[in-house]
Structures are given as structure tokens and as C-alpha cells.
Protein backbone atom coordinates (compact mmCIF):
# COMPACT_ATOMS: atom_id res chain seq x y z
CA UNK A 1 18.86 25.98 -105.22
CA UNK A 2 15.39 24.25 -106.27
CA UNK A 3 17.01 20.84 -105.44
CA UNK A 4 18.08 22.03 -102.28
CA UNK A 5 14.52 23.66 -101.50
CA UNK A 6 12.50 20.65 -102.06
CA UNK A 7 14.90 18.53 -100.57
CA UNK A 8 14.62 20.67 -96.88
CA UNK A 9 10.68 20.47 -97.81
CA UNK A 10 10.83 16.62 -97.66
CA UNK A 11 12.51 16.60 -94.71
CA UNK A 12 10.59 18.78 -92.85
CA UNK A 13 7.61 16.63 -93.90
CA UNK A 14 9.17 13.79 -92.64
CA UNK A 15 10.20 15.53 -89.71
CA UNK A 16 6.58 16.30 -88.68
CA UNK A 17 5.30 12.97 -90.19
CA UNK A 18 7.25 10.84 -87.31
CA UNK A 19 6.12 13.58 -84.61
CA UNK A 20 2.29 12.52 -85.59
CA UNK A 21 1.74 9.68 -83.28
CA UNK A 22 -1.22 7.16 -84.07
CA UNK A 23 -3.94 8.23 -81.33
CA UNK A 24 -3.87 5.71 -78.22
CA UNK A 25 -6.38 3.18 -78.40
CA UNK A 26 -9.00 3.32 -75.20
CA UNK A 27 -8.19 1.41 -72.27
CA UNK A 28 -11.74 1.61 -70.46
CA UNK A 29 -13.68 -1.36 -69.64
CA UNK A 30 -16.59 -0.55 -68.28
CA UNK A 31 -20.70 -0.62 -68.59
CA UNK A 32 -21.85 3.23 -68.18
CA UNK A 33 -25.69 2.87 -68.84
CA UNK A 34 -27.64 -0.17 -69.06
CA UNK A 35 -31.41 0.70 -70.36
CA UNK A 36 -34.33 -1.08 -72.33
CA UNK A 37 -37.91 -0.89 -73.38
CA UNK A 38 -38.69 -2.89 -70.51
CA UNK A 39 -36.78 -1.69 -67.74
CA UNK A 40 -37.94 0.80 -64.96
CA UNK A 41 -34.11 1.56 -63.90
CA UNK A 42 -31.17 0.00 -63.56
CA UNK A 43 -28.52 0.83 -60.86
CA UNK A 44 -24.36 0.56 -61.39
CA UNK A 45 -22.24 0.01 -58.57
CA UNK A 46 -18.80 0.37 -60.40
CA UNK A 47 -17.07 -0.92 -57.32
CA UNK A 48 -18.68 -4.43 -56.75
CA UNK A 49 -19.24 -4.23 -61.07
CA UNK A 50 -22.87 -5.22 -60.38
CA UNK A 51 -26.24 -3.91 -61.94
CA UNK A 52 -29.27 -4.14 -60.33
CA UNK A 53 -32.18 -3.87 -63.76
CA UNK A 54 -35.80 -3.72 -62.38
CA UNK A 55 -38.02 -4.72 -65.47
CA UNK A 56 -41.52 -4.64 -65.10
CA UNK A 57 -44.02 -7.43 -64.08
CA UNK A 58 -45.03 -8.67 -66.77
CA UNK A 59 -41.58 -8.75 -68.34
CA UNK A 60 -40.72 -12.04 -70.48
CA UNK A 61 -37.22 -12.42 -68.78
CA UNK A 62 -36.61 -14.98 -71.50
CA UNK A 63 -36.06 -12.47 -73.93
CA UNK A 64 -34.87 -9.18 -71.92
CA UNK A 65 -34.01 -6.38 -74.30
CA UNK A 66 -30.96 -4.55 -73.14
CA UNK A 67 -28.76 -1.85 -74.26
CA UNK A 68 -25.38 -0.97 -73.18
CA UNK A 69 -23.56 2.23 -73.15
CA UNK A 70 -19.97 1.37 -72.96
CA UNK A 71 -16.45 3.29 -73.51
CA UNK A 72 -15.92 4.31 -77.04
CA UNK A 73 -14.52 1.04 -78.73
CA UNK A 74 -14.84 -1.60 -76.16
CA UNK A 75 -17.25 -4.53 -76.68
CA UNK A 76 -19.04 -6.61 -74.70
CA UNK A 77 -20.31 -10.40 -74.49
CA UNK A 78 -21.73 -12.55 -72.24
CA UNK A 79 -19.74 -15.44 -70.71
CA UNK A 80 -22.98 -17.24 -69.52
CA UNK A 81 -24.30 -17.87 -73.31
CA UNK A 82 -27.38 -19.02 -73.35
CA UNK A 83 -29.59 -20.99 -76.64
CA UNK A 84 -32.76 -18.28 -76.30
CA UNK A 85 -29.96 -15.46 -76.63
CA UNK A 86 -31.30 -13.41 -79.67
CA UNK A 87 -29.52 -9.90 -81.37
CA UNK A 88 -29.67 -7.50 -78.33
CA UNK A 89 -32.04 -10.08 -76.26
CA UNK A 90 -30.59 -11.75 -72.91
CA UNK A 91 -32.83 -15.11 -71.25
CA UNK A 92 -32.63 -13.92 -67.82
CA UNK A 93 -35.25 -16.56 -66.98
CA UNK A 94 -33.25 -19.21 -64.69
CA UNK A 95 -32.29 -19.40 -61.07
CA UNK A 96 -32.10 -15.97 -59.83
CA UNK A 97 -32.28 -14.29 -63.00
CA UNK A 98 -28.79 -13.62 -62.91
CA UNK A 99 -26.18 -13.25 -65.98
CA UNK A 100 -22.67 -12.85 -66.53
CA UNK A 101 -20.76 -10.43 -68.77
CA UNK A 102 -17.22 -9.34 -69.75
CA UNK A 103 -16.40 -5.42 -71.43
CA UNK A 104 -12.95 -5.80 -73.31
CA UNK A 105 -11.33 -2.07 -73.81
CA UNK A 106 -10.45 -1.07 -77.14
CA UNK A 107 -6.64 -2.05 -76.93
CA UNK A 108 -7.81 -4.92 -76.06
CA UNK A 109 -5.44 -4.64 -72.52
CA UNK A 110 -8.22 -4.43 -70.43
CA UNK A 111 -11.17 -6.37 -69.54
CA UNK A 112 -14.42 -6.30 -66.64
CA UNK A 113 -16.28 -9.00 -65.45
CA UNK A 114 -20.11 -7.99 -64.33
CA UNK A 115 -23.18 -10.05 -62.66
CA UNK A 116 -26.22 -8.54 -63.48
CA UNK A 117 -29.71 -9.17 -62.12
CA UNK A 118 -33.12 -9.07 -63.60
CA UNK A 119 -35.64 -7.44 -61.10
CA UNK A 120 -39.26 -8.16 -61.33
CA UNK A 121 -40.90 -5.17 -59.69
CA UNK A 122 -44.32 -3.57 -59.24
CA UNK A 123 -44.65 -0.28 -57.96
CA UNK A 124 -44.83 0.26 -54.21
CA UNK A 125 -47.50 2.73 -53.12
CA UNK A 126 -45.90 3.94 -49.72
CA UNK A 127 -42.85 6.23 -49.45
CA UNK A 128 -40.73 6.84 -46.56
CA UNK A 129 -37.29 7.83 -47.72
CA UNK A 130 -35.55 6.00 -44.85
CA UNK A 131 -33.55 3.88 -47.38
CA UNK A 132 -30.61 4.41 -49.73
CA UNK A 133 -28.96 2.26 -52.54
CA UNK A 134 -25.85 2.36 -54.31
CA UNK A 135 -23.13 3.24 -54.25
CA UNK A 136 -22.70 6.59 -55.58
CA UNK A 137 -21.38 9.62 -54.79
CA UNK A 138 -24.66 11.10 -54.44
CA UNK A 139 -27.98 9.71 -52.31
CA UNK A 140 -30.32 7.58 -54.39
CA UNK A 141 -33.86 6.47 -52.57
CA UNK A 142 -35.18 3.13 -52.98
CA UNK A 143 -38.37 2.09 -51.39
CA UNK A 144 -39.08 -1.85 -50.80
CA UNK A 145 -42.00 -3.63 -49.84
CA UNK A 146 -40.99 -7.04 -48.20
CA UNK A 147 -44.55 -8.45 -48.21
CA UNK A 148 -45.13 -7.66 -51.53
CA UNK A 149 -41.95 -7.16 -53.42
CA UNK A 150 -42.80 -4.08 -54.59
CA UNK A 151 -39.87 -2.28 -55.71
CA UNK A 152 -39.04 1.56 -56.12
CA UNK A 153 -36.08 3.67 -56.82
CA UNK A 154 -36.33 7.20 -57.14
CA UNK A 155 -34.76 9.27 -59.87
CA UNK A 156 -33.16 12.90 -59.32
CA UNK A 157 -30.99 15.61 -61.57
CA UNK A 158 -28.02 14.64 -59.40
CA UNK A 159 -26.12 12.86 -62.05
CA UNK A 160 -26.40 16.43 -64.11
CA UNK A 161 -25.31 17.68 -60.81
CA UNK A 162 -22.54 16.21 -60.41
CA UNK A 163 -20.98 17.32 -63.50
CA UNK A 164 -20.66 20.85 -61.96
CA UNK A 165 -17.94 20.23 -59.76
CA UNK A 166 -20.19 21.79 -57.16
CA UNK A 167 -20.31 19.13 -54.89
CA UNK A 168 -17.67 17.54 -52.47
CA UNK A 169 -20.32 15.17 -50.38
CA UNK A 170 -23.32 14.00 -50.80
CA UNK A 171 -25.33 16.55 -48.96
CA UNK A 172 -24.17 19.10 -51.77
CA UNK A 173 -26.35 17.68 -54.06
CA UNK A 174 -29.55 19.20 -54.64
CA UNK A 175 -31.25 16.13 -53.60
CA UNK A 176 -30.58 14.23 -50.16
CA UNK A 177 -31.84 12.32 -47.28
CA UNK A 178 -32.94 14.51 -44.36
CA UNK A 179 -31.97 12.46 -40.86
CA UNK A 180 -35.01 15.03 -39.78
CA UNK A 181 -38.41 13.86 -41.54
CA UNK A 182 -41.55 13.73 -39.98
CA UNK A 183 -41.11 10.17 -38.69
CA UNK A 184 -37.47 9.09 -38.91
CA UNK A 185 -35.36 10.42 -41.65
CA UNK A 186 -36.89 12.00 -44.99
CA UNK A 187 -36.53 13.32 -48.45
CA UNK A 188 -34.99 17.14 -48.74
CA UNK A 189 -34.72 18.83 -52.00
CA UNK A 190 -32.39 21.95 -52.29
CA UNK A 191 -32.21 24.30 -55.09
CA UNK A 192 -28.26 24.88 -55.91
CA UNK A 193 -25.97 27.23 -57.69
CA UNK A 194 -24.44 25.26 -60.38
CA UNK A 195 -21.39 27.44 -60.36
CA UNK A 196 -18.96 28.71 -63.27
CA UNK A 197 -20.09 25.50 -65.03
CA UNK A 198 -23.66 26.37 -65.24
CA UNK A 199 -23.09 29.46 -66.17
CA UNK A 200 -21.20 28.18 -69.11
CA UNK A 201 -24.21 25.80 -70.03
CA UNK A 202 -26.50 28.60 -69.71
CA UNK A 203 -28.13 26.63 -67.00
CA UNK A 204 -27.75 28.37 -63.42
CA UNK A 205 -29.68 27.02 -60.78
CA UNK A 206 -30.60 23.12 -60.18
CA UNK A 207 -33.91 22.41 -58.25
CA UNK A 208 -33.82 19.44 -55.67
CA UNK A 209 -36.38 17.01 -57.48
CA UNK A 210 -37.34 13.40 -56.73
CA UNK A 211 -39.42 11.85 -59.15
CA UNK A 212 -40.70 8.26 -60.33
CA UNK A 213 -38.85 7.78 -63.98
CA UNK A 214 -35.77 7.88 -65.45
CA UNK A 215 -32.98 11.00 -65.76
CA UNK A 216 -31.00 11.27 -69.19
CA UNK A 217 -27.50 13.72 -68.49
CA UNK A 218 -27.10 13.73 -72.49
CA UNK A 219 -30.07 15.06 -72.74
CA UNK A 220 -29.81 17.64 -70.30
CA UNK A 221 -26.76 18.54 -72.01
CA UNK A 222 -28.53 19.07 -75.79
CA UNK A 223 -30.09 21.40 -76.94
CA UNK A 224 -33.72 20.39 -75.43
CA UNK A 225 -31.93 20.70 -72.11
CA UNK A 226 -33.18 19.50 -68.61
CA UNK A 227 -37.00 19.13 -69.43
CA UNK A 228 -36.28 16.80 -71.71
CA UNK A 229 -33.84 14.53 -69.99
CA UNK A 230 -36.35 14.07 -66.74
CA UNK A 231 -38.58 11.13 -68.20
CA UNK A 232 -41.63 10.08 -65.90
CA UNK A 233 -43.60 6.70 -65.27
CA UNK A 234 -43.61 3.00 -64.84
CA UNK A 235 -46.66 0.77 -65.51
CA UNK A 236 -49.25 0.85 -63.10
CA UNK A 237 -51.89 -1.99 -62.61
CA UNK A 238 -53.90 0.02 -60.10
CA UNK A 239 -57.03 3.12 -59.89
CA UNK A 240 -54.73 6.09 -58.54
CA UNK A 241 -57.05 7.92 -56.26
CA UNK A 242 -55.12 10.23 -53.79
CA UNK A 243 -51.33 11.17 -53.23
CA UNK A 244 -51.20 12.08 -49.68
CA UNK A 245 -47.97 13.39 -47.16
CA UNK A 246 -46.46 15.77 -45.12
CA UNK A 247 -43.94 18.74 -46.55
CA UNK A 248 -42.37 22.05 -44.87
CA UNK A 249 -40.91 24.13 -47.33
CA UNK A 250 -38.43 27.39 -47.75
CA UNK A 251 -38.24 29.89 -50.28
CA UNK A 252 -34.68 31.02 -51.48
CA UNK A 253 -34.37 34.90 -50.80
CA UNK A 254 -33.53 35.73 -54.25
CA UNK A 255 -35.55 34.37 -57.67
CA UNK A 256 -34.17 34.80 -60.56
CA UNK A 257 -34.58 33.86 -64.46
CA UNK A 258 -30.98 33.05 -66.12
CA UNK A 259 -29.08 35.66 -64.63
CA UNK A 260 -31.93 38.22 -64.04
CA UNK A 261 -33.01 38.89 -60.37
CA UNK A 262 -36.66 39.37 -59.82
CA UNK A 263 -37.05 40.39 -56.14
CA UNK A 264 -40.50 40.78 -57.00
CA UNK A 265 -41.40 36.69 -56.93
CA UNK A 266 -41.20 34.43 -54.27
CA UNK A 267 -40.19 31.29 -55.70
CA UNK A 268 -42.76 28.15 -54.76
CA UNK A 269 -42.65 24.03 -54.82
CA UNK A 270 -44.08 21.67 -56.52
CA UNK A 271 -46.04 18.38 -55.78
CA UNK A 272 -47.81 16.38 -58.49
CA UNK A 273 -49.00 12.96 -60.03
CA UNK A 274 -50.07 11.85 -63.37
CA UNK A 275 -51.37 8.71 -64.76
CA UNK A 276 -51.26 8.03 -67.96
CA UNK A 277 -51.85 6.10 -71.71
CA UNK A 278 -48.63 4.51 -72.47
CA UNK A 279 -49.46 2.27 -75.00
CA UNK A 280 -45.73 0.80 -75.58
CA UNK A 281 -44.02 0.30 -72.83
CA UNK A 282 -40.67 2.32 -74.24
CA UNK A 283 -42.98 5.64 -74.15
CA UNK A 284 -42.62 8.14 -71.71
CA UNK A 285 -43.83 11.48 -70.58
CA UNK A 286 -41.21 13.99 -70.02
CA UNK A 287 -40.46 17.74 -68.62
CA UNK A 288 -42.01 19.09 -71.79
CA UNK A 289 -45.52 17.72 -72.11
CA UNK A 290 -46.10 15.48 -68.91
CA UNK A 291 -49.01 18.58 -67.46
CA UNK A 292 -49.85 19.04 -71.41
CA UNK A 293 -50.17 15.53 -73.09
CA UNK A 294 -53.25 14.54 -74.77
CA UNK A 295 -52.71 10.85 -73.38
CA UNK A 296 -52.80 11.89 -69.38
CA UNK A 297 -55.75 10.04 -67.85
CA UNK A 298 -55.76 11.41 -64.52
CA UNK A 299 -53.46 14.32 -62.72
CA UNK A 300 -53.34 14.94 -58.80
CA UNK A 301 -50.98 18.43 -58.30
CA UNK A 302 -50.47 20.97 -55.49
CA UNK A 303 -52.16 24.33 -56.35
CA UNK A 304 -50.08 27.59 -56.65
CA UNK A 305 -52.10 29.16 -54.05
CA UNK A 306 -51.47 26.04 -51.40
CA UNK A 307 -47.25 26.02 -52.64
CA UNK A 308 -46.35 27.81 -49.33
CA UNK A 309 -43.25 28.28 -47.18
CA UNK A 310 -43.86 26.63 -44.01
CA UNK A 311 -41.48 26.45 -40.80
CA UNK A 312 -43.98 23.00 -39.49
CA UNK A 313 -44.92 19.69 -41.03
CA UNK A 314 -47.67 20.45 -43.17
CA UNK A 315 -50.35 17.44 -44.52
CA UNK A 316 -51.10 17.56 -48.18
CA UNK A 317 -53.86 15.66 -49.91
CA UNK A 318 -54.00 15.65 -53.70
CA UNK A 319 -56.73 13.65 -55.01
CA UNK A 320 -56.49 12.64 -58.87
CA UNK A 321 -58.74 14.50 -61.37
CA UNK A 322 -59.86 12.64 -64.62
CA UNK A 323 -58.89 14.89 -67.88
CA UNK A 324 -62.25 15.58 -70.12
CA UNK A 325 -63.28 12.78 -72.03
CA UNK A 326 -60.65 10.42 -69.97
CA UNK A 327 -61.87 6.97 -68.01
CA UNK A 328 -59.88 4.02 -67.07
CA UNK A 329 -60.14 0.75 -69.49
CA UNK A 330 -59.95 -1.99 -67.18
CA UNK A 331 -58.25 -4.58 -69.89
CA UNK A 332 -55.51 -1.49 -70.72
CA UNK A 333 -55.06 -1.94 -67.25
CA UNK A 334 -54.44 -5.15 -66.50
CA UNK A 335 -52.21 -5.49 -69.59
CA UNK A 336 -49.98 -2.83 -68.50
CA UNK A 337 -51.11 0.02 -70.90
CA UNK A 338 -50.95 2.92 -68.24
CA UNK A 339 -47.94 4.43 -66.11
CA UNK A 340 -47.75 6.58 -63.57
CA UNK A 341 -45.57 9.39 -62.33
CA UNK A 342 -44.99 11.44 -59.12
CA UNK A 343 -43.01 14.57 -59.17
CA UNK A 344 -41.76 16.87 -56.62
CA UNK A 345 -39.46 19.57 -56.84
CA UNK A 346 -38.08 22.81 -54.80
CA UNK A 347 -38.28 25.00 -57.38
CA UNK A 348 -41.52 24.77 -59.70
CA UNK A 349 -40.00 26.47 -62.93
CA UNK A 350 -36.21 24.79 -61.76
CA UNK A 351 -36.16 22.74 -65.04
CA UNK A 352 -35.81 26.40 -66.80
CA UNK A 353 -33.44 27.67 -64.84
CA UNK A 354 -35.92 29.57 -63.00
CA UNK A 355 -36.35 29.93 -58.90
CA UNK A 356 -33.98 31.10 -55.84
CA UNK A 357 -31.03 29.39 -54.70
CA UNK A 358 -31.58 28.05 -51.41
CA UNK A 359 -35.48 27.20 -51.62
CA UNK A 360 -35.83 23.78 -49.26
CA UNK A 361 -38.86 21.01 -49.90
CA UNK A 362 -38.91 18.35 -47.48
CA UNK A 363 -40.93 15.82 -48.02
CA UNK A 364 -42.19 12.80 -46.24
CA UNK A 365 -44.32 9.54 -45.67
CA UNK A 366 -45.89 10.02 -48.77
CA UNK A 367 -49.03 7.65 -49.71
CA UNK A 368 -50.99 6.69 -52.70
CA UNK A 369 -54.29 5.69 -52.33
CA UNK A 370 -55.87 3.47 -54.83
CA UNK A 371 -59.06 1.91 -55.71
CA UNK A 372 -59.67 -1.57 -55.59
CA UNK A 373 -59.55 -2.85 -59.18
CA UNK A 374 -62.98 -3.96 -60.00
């Protein structure tokens, strides 16, 4: 009877052992996320398999840090090797600064070919928001300069967005393109209900925001949430003096803080600028500390009392206030050593959940002025 035990033991073991199936290998070949201490932003158009990376001026393309966020398993190589090549380090210094790369899935089945392109940019200092780029399922600005090659392209929460399910089309999204700005079309930033998914994340309301850095969706999705993952600034060779535009804006009828309403506040916009000490390029300010950093320089922001619904195009002019103890070193300047950032968004607590569904900025022709450098 102990024979016979064991024995139906064993083979119920063996039974369950050829049931286990070895876990598929990935078949994904693609490039997700493409950053690098040098680089402003870089853009993915999955379709075309093309990546537009806009490094800084004073970039040495030779040697072009880059680092690729890929399906779990899959590698990727160049097919364009070239001799200055280093570990992580791409010479995107020849014709076109152009390079060629191939992502191999980890069953090895599947394979991508991509062309990506090195982008020289300087910051442009006039905004009009008649432009978009990519091809996403969401709008992304970019601002161009033909004159100067100055280079822009804005950053929003819409990739956290659009992990709600919330949206079908791209005027879902908290941030869009208005086809009614001041002059032409414009920038309009909506403050949405991020739906049964939100709720889940503890994170119920997305403000419409524009700003000039980078957005991180893993680090909205940690523990340090949204603040964290909006990260502001690109190098700035210039004195910022004045952020100037025109705005009309709508308060959502009903504020609330997580899932408390507060019918007592009237949620309000924001509008703001900050230049500041970067020292290495790869540092940022972000939603945490970018109004409380020791290392801002200058700020240029909206007061409370002047964040006002508005039916009519209203001018703003923000001039840029030096911090106590704060000046501008001219050879910090020139070397790259400062960055600057310009935020707006429809609801001014939004990255804490905080504000009314519903609350409209729109925002457009939008200058900086600067001071000549000496």
C-alpha cells in the first residue's frame, strides 16, 4: 500500500511537471526610451522606427552618450559601427549626424531596424503652438526657428495620461492644440478625470500642463509620484528678463483634494519661469523643489491674486526676479552652466491631485525677453 502510494505520488509529480511549460521568450523589438546626459528630448515615431534626439549646443556629437530602454531581453547594436564608438558612446559627428541601429527580441525571431538623428538645438525664445510633431496618439508641440535653428519641443503628463484608458482621441488628453488661440491656433490645457484607473493609483485628477523639460511615467507611477516625474530645463546661454503672452482661463465647478470636495475653493492656473545653476548638464529641477531650490538664479511666476478666470484674451507680463544673494556669472554662462524652465498648468496644485475637473488654460504667443549678453 506504501509502494502503491508513492508510486501515484511520482506520477502525479510528473503529471504536473510536463504541464509546467518553460515561460515564452519575448518577441518585442523595439526602442521605448532613448535618453542621455546630454539630450534635451528625444521623440519615437514607432511607425517610420525613427528618433529624433535634440542634444544641446555644445554637445561633442563624437562621443554622444545614449541610453536605451528596450523590451525585457532584447539587445541592441549598431549596424553603422564606427572606430570613436566607446561603452554606451555613439560618434554622431558625420554627414547628417545620422546612425543606424538594429533591436533583436529575446527569442531572437524578431528584429527592428532604426535611423536616428542627432539634433543640435538651442532654445527658441518665441512660442506659438501652431505646430505639432510625432506621431503619437496624443498632441506634442514643437516650436522651430528657421533663421536660427532654434529648436523646442514641449513636454506634457500625457504619456501618464494615456495609461488611463481615458482617452479615445487626442483632444481627450489633458493637453492639446486649440484651432482657437489668439492668433491662429494655440495651446489649451484641460484638467481631466483619470477614471477608475486613477482612482486605483490614488491619483484622480490630471492638470493640462506644458512645460520646457522632460516627463518620466515610471516615476509618476512610484512612490514619489507625478512631482517627481515632471523634470524642468535645458541650458540657456542667454539673461532671461521677461516671459510675456496672452491666456483666458476657466475654473472647474468643483475642487477637490483626493476624493474630498471643497466647494469652498475656486481652483486657479499657473504660469511661471525659472532659471537656474545646473552645474552638470544631467541635473534637473523637478515638481518637488523647482520654486524651493537653493540653486534657482532667477524666477518670473503669475501671482495668486492675478490667476483669474477670464472669458477674453488676457496679456500677462512676468518679469524675472533675482533670488537673494543670486547674479548671473557670465563664463557659467557661456559654458552652459544654467537652464531654464517654463511651466504652465490648469490646475496649480494638479501635480497633487488637487483642483476641479474641467478648469481650461489657454495659452498663447508666448515671448521671452532677454538681455543682450554683455
Amino acid at each position: 500500500m506504501k509502494n502503491q502510494t508513492l508510486f501515484i505520488l511520482w506520477a502525479l509529480l510528473l503529471t504536473l511537471a510536463s504541464c509546467i511549460q518553460k515561460e515564452a521568450l519575448n518577441s518585442e523589438a523595439a526602442i521605448d526610451a532613448c535618453t542621455g546626459s546630454e539630450v534635451q528630448t528625444a521623440l519615437i515615431n514607432p511607425e517610420t522606427k525613427e528618433i529624433n534626439i535634440y542634444v544641446n549646443a555644445t554637445t561633442d556629437l563624437s562621443r554622444l552618450a545614449l541610453t536605451f530602454t528596450i523590451p525585457e531581453g532584447a539587445t541592441i547594436a549598431t549596424t553603422d559601427a564606427q572606430l570613436p564608438d566607446g561603452d554606451g558612446t555613439y560618434d554622431f559627428s558625420g554627414d547628417g549626424h545620422i546612425r543606424h541601429f538594429r533591436v533583436t527580441s529575446e527569442d531572437g525571431r524578431y528584429t527592428s531596424e532604426w535611423r536616428l538623428y542627432a539634433i543640435p538645438s538651442t532654445l527658441p525664445t518665441e512660442y506659438y503652438f501652431e505646430t505639432l510633431d510625432a506621431q503619437t496618439p496624443y498632441h506634442v508641440f514643437k516650436e522651430f526657428n528657421p533663421r536660427t535653428n532654434e529648436t523646442l519641443i514641449w513636454s506634457s503628463g500625457n504619456p501618464g495620461f494615456r495609461m488611463t484608458g481615458m482617452a479615445q482621441q487626442p483632444t481627450d488628453y489633458p493637453t492639446l492644440q486649440s484651432t482657437t488661440g489668439y492668433r491662429g491656433k494655440g495651446a489649451k490645457l484641460v484638467t481631466r478625470d483619470t477614471g477608475s484607473f486613477g482612482a486605483m493609483m490614488k491619483m484622480y485628477i490630471a492638470a493640462g500642463n506644458l512645460f520646457i523639460g522632460t516627463f518620466n511615467v515610471l516615476d509618476a507611477l512610484s512612490g514619489e509620484g507625478a512631482p517627481k516625474a515632471t523634470k524642468f530645463g535645458v541650458q540657456f546661454y542667454k539673461h532671461p528678463q521677461l516671459l510675456r503672452g496672452f491666456y483666458k482661463y476657466e475654473a472647474g465647478a468643483v475642487y477637490k483634494e483626493g476624493e474630498t470636495e471643497h466647494p469652498e475653493i475656486q481652483d486657479r492656473f499657473d504660469i511661471y519661469a525659472i532659471f537656474y545653476e545646473a552645474g552638470e548638464n544631467a541635473f534637473m529641477l523637478d515638481g518637488t523643489n523647482a520654486l524651493t531650490s537653493d540653486r534657482l538664479v532667477a524666477v518670473a511666476q503669475i501671482p495668486a491674486a492675478e490667476a483669474l478666470p477670464t472669458s477674453e484674451w488676457t496679456p500677462f507680463e512676468l518679469p524675472f526676479e533675482l533670488k537673494p544673494g543670486k547674479h548671473i556669472d557670465e563664463e557659467t554662462l557661456r559654458s552652459g552652466g544654467y537652464k531654464l524652465g517654463i511651466v504652465f498648468s490648469s490646475s496649480v496644485d494638479g501635480a497633487y491631485f488637487k483642483g476641479a475637473v474641467g478648469s481650461t488654460l489657454e495659452i498663447d504667443e508666448v515671448e521671452l525677453i532677454c538681455q543682450e549678453n554683455p
